[in-house]
Protein backbone atom coordinates (compact mmCIF):
# COMPACT_ATOMS: atom_id res chain seq x y z
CA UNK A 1 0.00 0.00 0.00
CA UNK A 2 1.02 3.63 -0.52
CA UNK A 3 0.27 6.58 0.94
CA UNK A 4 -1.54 9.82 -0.05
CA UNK A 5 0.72 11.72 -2.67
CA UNK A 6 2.48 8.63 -3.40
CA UNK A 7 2.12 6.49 -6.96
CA UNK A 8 3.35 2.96 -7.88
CA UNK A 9 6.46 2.63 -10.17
CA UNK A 10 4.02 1.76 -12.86
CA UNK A 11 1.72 4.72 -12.92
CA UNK A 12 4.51 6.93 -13.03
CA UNK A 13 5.92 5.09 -16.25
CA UNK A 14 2.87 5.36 -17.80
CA UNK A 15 2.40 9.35 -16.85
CA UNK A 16 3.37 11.18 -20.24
CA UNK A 17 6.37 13.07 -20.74
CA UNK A 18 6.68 16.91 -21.26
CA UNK A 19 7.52 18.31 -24.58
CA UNK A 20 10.12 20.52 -24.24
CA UNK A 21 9.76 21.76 -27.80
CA UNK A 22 6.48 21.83 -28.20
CA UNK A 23 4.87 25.46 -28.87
CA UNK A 24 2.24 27.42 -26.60
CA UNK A 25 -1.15 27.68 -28.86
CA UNK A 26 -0.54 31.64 -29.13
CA UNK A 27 2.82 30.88 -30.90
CA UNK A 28 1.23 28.61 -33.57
CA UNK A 29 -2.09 31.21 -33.62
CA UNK A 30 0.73 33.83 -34.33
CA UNK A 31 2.37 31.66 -37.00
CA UNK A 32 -0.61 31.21 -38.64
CA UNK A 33 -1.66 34.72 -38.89
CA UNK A 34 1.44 35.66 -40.55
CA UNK A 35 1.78 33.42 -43.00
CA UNK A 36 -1.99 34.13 -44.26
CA UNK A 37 -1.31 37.94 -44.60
CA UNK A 38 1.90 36.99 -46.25
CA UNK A 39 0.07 34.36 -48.87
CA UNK A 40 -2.13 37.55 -49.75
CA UNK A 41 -0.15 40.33 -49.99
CA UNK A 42 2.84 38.54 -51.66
CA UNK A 43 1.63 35.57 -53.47
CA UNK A 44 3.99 32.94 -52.64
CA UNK A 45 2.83 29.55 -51.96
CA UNK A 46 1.97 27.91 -48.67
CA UNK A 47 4.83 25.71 -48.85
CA UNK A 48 7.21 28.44 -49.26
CA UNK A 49 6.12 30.58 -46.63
CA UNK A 50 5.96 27.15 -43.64
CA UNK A 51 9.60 27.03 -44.59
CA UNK A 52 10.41 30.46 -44.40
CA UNK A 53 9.32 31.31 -41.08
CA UNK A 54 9.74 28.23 -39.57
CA UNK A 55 11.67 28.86 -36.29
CA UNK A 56 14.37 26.77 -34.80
CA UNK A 57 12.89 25.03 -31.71
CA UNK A 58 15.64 25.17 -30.00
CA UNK A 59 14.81 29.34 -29.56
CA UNK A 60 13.81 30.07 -25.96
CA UNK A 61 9.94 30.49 -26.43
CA UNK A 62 9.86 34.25 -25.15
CA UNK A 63 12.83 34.93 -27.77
CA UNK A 64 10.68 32.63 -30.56
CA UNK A 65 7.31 34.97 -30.35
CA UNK A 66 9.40 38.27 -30.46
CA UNK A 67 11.26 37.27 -33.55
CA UNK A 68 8.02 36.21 -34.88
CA UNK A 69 6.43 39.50 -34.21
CA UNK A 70 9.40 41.53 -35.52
CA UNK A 71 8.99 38.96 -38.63
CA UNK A 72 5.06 39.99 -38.79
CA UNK A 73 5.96 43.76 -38.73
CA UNK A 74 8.96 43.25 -41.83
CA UNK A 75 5.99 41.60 -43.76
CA UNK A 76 3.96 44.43 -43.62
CA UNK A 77 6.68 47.29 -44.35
CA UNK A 78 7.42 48.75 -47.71
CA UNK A 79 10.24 46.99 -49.83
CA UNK A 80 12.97 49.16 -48.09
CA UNK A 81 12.07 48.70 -44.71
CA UNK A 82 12.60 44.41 -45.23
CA UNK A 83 16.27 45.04 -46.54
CA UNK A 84 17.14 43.91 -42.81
CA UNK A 85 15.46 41.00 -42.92
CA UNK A 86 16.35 39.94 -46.21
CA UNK A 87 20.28 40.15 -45.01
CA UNK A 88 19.69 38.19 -42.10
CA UNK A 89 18.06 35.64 -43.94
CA UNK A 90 20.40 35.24 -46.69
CA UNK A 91 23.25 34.28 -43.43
CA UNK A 92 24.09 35.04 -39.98
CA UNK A 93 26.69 36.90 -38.56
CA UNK A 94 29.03 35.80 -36.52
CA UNK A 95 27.42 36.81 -33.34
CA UNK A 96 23.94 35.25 -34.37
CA UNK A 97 21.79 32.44 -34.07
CA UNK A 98 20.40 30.83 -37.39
CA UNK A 99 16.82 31.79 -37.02
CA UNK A 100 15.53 31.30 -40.46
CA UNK A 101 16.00 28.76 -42.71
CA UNK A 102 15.16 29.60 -46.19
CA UNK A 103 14.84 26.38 -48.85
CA UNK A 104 17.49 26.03 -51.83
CA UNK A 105 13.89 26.15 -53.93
CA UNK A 106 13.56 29.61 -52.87
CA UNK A 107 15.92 31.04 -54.88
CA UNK A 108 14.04 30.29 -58.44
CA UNK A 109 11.05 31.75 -57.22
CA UNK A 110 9.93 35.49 -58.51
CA UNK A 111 10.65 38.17 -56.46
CA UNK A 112 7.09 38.62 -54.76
CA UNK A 113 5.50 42.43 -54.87
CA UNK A 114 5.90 44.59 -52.41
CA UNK A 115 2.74 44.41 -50.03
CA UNK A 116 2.43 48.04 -49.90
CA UNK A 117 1.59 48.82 -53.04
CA UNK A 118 -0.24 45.96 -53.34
CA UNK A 119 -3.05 46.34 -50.31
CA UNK A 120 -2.83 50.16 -51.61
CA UNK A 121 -4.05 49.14 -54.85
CA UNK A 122 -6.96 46.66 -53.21
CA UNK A 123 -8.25 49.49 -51.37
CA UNK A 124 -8.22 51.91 -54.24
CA UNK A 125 -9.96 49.46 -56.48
CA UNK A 126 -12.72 48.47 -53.59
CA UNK A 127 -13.64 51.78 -52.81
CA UNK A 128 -14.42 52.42 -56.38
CA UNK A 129 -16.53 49.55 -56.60
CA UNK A 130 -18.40 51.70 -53.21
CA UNK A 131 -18.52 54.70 -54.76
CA UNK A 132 -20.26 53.36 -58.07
CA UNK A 133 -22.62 51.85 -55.70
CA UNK A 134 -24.05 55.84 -54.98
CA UNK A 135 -27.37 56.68 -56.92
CA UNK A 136 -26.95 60.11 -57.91
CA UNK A 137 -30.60 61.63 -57.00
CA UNK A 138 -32.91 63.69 -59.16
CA UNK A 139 -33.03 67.13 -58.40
CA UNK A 140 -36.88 68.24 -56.87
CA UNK A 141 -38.03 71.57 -56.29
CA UNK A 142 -39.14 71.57 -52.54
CA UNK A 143 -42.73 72.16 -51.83
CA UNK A 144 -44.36 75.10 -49.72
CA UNK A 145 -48.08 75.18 -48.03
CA UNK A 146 -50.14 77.24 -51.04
CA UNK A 147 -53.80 77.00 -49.39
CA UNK A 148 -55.47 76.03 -45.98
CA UNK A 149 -59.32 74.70 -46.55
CA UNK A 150 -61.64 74.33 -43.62
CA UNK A 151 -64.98 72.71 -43.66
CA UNK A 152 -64.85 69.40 -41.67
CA UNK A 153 -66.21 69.56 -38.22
CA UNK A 154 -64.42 66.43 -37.68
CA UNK A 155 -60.84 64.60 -38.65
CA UNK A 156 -60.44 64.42 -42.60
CA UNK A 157 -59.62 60.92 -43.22
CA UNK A 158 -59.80 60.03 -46.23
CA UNK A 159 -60.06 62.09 -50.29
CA UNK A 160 -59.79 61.12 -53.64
CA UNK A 161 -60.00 63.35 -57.21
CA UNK A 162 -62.18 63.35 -60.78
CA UNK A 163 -60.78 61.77 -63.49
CA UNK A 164 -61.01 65.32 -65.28
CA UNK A 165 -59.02 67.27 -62.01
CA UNK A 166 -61.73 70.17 -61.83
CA UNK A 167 -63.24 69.08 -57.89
CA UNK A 168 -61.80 66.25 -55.50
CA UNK A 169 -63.78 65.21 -52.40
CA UNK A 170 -62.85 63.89 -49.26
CA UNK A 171 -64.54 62.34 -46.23
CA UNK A 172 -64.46 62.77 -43.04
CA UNK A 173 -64.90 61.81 -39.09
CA UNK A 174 -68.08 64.29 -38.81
CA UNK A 175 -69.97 61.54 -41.68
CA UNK A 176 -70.18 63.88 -44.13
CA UNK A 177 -68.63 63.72 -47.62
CA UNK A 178 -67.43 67.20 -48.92
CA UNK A 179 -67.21 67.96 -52.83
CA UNK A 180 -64.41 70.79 -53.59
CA UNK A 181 -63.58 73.00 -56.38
CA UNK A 182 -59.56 72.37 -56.89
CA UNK A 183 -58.71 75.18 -58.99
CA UNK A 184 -60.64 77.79 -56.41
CA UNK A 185 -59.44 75.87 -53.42
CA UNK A 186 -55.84 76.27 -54.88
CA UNK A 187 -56.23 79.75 -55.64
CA UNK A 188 -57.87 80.34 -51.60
CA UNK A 189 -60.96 81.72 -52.91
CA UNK A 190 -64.02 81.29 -51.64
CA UNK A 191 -67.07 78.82 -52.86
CA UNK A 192 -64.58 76.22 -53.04
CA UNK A 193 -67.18 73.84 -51.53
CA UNK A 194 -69.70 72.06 -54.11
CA UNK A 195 -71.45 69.82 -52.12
CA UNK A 196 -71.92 67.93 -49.66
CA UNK A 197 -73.49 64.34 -48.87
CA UNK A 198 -74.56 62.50 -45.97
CA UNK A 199 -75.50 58.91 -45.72
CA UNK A 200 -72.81 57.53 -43.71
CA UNK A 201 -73.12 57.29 -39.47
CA UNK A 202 -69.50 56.85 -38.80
CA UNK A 203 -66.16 58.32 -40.16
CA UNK A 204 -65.74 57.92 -43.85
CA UNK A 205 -62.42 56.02 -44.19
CA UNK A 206 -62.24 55.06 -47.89
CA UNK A 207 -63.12 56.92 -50.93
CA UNK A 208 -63.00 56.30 -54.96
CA UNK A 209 -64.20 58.05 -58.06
CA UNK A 210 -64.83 55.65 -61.30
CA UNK A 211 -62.93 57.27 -64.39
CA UNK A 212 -65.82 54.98 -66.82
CA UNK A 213 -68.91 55.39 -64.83
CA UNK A 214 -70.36 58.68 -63.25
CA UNK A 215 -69.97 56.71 -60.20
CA UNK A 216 -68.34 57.46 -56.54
CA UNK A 217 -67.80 55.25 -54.02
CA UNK A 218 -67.29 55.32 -50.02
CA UNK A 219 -66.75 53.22 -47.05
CA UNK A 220 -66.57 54.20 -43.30
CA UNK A 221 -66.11 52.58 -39.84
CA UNK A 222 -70.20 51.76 -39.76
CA UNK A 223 -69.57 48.84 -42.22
CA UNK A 224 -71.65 50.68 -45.22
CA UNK A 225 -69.75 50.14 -49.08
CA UNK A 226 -72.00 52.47 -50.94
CA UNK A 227 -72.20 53.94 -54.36
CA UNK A 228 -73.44 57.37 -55.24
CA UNK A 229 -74.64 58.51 -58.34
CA UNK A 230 -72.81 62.20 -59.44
CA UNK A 231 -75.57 63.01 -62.19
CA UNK A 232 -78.17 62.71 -59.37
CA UNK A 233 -75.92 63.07 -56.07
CA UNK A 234 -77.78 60.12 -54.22
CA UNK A 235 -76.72 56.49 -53.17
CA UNK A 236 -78.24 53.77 -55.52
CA UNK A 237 -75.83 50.54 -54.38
CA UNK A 238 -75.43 49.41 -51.18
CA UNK A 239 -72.54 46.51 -50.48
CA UNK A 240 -73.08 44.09 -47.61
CA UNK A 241 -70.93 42.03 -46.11
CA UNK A 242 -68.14 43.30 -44.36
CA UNK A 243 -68.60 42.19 -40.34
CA UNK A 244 -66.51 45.42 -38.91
CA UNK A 245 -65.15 48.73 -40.24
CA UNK A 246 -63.78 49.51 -43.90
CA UNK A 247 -60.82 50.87 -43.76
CA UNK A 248 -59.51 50.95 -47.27
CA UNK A 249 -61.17 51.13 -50.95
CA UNK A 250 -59.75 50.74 -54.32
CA UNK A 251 -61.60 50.47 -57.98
CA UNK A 252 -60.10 48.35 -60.51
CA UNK A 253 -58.18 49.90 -63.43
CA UNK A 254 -59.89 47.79 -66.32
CA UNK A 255 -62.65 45.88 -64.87
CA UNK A 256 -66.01 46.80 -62.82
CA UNK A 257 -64.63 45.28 -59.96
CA UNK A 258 -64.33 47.39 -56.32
CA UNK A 259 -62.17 46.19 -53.61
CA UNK A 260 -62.57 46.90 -49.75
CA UNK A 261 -60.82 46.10 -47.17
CA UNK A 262 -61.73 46.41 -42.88
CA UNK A 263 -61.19 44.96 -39.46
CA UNK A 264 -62.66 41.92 -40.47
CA UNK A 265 -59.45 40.95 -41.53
CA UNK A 266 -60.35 40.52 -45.83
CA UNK A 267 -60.24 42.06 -48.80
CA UNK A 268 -63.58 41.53 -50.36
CA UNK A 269 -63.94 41.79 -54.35
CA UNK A 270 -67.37 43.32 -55.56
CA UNK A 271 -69.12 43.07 -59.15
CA UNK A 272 -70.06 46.70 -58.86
CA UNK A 273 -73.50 46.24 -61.01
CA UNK A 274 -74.97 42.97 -59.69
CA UNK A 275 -73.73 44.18 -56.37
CA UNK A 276 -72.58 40.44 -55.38
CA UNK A 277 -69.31 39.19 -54.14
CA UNK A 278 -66.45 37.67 -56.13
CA UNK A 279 -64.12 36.68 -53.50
CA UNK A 280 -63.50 37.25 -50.30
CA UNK A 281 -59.56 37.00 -50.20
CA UNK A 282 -58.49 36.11 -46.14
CA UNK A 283 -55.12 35.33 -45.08
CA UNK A 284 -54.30 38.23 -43.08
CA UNK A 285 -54.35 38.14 -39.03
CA UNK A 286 -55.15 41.98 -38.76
CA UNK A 287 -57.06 44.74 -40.25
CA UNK A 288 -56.46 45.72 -44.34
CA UNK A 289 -55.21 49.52 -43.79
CA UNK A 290 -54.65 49.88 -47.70
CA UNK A 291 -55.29 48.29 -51.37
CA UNK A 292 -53.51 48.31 -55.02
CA UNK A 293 -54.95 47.96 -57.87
CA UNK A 294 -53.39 46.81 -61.32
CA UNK A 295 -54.66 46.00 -64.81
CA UNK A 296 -51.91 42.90 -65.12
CA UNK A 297 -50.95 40.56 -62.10
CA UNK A 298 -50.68 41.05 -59.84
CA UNK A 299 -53.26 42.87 -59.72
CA UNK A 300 -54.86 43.15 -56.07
CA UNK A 301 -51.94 44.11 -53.23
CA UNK A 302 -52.93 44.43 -49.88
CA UNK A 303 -51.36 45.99 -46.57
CA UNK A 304 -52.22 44.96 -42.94
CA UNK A 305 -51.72 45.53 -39.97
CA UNK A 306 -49.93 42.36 -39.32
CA UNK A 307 -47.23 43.89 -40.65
CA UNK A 308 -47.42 41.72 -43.96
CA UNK A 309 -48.12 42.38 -47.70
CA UNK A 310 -50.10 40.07 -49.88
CA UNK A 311 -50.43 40.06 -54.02
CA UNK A 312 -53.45 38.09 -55.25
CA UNK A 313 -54.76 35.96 -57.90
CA UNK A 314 -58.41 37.12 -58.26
CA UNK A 315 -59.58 34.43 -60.63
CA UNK A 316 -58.02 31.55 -57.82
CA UNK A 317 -58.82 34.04 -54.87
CA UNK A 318 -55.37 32.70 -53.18
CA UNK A 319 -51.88 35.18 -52.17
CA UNK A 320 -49.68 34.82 -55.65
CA UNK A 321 -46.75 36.54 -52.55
CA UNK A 322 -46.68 37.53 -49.13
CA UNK A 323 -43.96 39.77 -48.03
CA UNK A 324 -42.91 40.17 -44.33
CA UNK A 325 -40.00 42.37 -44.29
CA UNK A 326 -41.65 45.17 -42.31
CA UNK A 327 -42.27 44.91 -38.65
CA UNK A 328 -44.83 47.45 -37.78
CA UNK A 329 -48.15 47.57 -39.02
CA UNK A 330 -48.91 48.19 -43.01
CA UNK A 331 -50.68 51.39 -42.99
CA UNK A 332 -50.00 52.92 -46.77
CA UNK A 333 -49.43 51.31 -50.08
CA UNK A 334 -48.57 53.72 -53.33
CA UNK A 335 -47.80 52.53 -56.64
CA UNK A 336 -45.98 54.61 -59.25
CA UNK A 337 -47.85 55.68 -61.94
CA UNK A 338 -45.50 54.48 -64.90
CA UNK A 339 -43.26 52.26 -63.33
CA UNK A 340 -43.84 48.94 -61.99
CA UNK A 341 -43.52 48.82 -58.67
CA UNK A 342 -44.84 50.11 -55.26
CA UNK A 343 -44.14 51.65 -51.90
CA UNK A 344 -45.32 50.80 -48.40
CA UNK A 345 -45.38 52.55 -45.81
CA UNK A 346 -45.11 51.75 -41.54
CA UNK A 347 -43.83 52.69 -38.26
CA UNK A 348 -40.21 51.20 -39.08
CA UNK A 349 -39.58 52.76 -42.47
CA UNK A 350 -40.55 52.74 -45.91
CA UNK A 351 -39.77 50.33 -48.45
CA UNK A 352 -40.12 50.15 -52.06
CA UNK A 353 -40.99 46.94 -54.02
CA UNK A 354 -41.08 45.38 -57.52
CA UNK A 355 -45.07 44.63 -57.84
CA UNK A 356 -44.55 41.58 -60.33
CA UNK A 357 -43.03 39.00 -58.24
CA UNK A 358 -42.90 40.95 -54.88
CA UNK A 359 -38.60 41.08 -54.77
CA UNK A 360 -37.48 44.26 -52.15
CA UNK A 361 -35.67 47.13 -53.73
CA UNK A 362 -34.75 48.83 -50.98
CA UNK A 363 -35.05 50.93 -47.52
CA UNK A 364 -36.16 54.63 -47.41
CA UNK A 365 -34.74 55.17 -44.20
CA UNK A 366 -35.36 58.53 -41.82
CA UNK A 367 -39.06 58.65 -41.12
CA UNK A 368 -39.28 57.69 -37.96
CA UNK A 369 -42.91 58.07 -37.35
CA UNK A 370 -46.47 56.00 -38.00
CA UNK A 371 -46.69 56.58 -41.75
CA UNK A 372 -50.26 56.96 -42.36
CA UNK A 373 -50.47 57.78 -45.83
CA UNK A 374 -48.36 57.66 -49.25
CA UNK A 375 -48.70 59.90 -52.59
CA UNK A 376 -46.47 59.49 -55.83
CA UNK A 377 -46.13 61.59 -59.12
CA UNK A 378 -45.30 60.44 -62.05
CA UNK A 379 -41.90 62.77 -61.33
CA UNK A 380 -40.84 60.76 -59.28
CA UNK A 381 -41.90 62.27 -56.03
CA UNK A 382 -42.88 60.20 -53.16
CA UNK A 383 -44.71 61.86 -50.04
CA UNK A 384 -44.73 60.08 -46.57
CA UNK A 385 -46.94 61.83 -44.09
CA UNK A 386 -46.98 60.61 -41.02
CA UNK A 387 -49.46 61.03 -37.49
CA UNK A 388 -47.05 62.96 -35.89
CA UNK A 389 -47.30 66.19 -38.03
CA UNK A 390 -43.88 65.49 -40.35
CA UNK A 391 -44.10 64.40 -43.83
CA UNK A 392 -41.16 63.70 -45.89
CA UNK A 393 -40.56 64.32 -49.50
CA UNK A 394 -38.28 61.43 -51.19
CA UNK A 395 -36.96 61.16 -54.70
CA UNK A 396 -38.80 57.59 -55.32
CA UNK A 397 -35.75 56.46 -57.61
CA UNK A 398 -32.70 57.21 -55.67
CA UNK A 399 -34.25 57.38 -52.25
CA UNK A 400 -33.09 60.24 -51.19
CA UNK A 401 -35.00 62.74 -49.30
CA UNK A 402 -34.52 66.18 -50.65
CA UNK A 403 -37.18 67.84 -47.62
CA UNK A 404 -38.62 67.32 -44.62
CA UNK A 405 -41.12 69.15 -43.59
CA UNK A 406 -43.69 69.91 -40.34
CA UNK A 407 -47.41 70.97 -40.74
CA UNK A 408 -48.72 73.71 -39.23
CA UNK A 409 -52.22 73.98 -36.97
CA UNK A 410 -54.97 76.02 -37.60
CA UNK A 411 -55.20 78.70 -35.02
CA UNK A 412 -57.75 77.30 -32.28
CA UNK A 413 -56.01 73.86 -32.56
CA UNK A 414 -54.21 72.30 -29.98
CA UNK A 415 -50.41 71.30 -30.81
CA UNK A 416 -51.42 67.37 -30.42
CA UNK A 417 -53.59 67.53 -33.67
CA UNK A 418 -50.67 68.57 -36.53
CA UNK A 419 -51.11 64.51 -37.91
CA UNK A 420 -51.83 63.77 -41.86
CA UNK A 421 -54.68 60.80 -42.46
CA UNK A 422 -54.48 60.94 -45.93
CA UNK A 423 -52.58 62.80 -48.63
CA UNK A 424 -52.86 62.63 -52.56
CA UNK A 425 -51.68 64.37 -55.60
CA UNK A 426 -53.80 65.38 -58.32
CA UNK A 427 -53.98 64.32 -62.07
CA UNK A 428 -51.26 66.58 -63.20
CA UNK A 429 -49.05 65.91 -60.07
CA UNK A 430 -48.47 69.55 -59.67
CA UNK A 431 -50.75 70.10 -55.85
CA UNK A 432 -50.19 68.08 -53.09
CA UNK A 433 -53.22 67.81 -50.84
CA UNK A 434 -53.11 66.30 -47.42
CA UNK A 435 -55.65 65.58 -45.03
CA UNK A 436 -55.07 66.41 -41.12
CA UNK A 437 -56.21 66.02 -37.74
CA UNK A 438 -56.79 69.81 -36.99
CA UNK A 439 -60.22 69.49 -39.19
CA UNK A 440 -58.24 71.21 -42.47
CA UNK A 441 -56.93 70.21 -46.07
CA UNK A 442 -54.07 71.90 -47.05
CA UNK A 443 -52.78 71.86 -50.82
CA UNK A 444 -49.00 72.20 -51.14
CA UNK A 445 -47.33 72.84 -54.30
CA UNK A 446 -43.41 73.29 -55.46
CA UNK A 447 -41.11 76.58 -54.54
CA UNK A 448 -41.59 78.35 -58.45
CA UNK A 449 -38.49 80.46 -57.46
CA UNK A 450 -36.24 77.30 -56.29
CA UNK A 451 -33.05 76.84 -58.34
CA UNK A 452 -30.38 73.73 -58.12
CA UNK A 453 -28.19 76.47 -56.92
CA UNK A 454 -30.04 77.88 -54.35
CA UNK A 455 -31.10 74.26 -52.95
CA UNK A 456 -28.70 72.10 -53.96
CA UNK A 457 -28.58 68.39 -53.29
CA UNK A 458 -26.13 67.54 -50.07
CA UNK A 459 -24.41 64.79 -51.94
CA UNK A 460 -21.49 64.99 -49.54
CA UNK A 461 -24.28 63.48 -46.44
CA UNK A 462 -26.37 61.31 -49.20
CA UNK A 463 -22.53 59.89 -49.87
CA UNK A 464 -21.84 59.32 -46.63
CA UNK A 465 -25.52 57.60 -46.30
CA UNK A 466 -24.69 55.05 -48.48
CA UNK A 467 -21.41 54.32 -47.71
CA UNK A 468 -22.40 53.47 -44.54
CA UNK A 469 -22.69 49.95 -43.14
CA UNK A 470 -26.00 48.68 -42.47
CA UNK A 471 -27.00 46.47 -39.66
């Protein structure tokens, strides 16, 4: 028997030996490092390289990583600074240890370029490739407030404009629906109101005016789809089926086909003469805040408020896409008038989207806000307007934003109404109009006097936006 601390003669034979020259792992991670950054900047092979800074074990270890780090440093120098290293390699001097041991196959090799010049020239050439990645933005007048309209006794929610641009209407949270004169209502003359209907008994949230039929069509938070006759001013279809409120509306380009869309959680297709329903298209977990319409597929799009996008088949009723890159409720969906593709709008930013098979373009970052509503021109002018007063003005092919700007309350209002519910340009794309929650409608149009000069593009920040890594 043995004691405690004590081992048999066999259990100490079979304990294994030290290695005396066996490196520390930070040695061999150091090693390792340096001959990668030397197999890139130089071009020599692998083999060539193990041999050339292979160290003789026989080095202390301390002395072995210093030499190794000095070695690291030469690598990286310009030509002239590695003439020392290249003499001690070629022989040592008397007072020396051999510490590198270069191969006889070494000396047919080609001298390898200098890495100076060469991770000068990788740089150079990579931020070129950066730099071509910068959109260079199309130049936009910015806009001012032309006109202030009161009427509304009650939040404007929603608006829409003729076919022929002489009147738009818009409705609102006091159930009325208001007809307007544009060109006097631009002008801020009075008798700039036309008409006005009642019907609804809640907020009018969705509004449409046919450009074949004298027909215009609303829906509002009581559940009512209705269609009014213009020649005679006067409902004469009624829609039923939705189960909560309509929140959005949308005609189709080419066919007599109306779209809604509610809390109930559907988009619901109507034939607009028979009055019956086509489809009722589900899939979404939340309320349809907004609806596309296109004459080729796909030709229904729809944002919720689950924070997804859907594209539809409307002969199969079934999603063609769903998209689920945002992360805040869908509240606004624009689609450019000539180009193929849309926007959408949320709380987390706005994106812009290719409408034929649903692929991501890219971020309009900066509008940190609930975007309630979106408005595009065929120039290229994309309007986010947002519940907290702020609505941005983007060039829609670049993505820059070339204004910001804050709304102003009517006097009387309190500071906690400057929000935007709606917004909309006109046929010619030459007045903004915006609906707000101080009771108004205010028509913007561009600065006349604005030059590039006097309000030039930053491209020195839009350069730097780019540029810029993205999480």
């Amino acid at each position: 028997r043995f004691g405690p601390g004590t081992h048999c003669g066999k259990c100490v034979a079979r304990r294994p030996k030290p290695r005396s020259s066996q490196m520390d792992v930070d040695e061999l991670v150091l090693r390792s490092k340096l001959r990668t950054r030397a197999v890139f900047q130089s071009g020599l092979s692998s083999d060539l390289l193990h041999s050339s800074f292979g160290l003789d074990a026989r080095l202390p270890s301390v002395k072995r990583r210093k030499l190794l780090e000095e070695r690291l440093k030469a690598a990286a120098a310009p030509p002239d600074a590695k003439a020392p290293a290249a003499e001690s390699a070629q022989g040592p001097r008397g007072d020396q240890l051999a510490v590198f041991s270069a191969p006889a196959k070494s000396a047919a090799k080609p001298e390898a370029p200098a890495a100076g010049s060469a991770s000068l020239a990788v740089l150079a050439v990579a931020r070129k490739r950066r730099e071509a990645k910068v959109p260079i933005p199309k130049w936009h007048a910015p806009w001012r407030l032309s006109a202030v309209i009161s009427g509304h006794l009650g939040w404007v929610r929603s608006i829409a404009f003729d076919p022929s641009n002489e009147w738009f209407v818009t409705g609102s949270s006091d159930r009325t629906i208001k007809i307007w004169d544009l060109a006097k209502c631009s002008a801020g003359l009075e008798g700039g109101l036309r008409l006005t209907l009642t019907g609804h008994i809640n907020a009018v949230r969705g509004l449409a005016v046919s450009e074949r039929n004298p027909y215009m069509f609303s829906a509002g938070e009581d559940k009512k789809v209705m269609c009014w006759d213009l020649e005679y001013n006067k409902t004469i279809r009624h829609y039923h089926g939705h189960l909560s409120g309509v929140y959005s509306l949308a005609l189709h380009p080419t066919l007599d086909i109306l779209c809604t869309g509610g809390r109930d959680a559907v988009c619901r297709m109507w034939d607009i003469r028979t009055k019956h329903e086509i489809h009722v298209l589900g899939g979404h977990d939340g309320a349809v805040g907004s609806i596309l319409t296109h004459a080729v597929d796909p030709q229904i799009v729809t944002g919720s408020y689950d924070s997804t996008i859907k594209a539809w088949d409307i002969i199969a009723g079934r999603p063609l896409y769903t998209l689920t890159h945002h992360k805040k409720a869908v509240r606004a969906l624009a689609r450019h008038p000539t180009e193929f593709s849309f926007a959408s709008g949320a709380a987390d930013n706005v994106k812009k989207w290719a409408t034929r098979d649903g692929t991501f373009i890219k971020n309009l970052h900066g509008h940190r806000a609930v975007v309630n509503a979106l408005a595009m021109n065929e120039d290229g002018v994309l309007a986010s307007c947002a519940d907290n007063g702020t609505m941005y003005l983007w060039d829609y092919a670049s993505g820059y934003c070339f204004q910001r700007q804050e709304t102003i309350v009517q006097p009387g209002s309190l500071d906690a109404e400057a929000g935007f519910f709606a917004a909309a340009f006109d046929k010619s794309g030459s007045r903004l109009v915006t609906c707000e929650a101080d009771k108004t409608i205010k028509i913007w149009k561009e600065d006349e006097g604005a030059t590039e000069e006097s309000y030039p593009i930053d491209m020195e920040s839009w350069r730097a936006y780019c540029l810029a890594p993205r999480k």
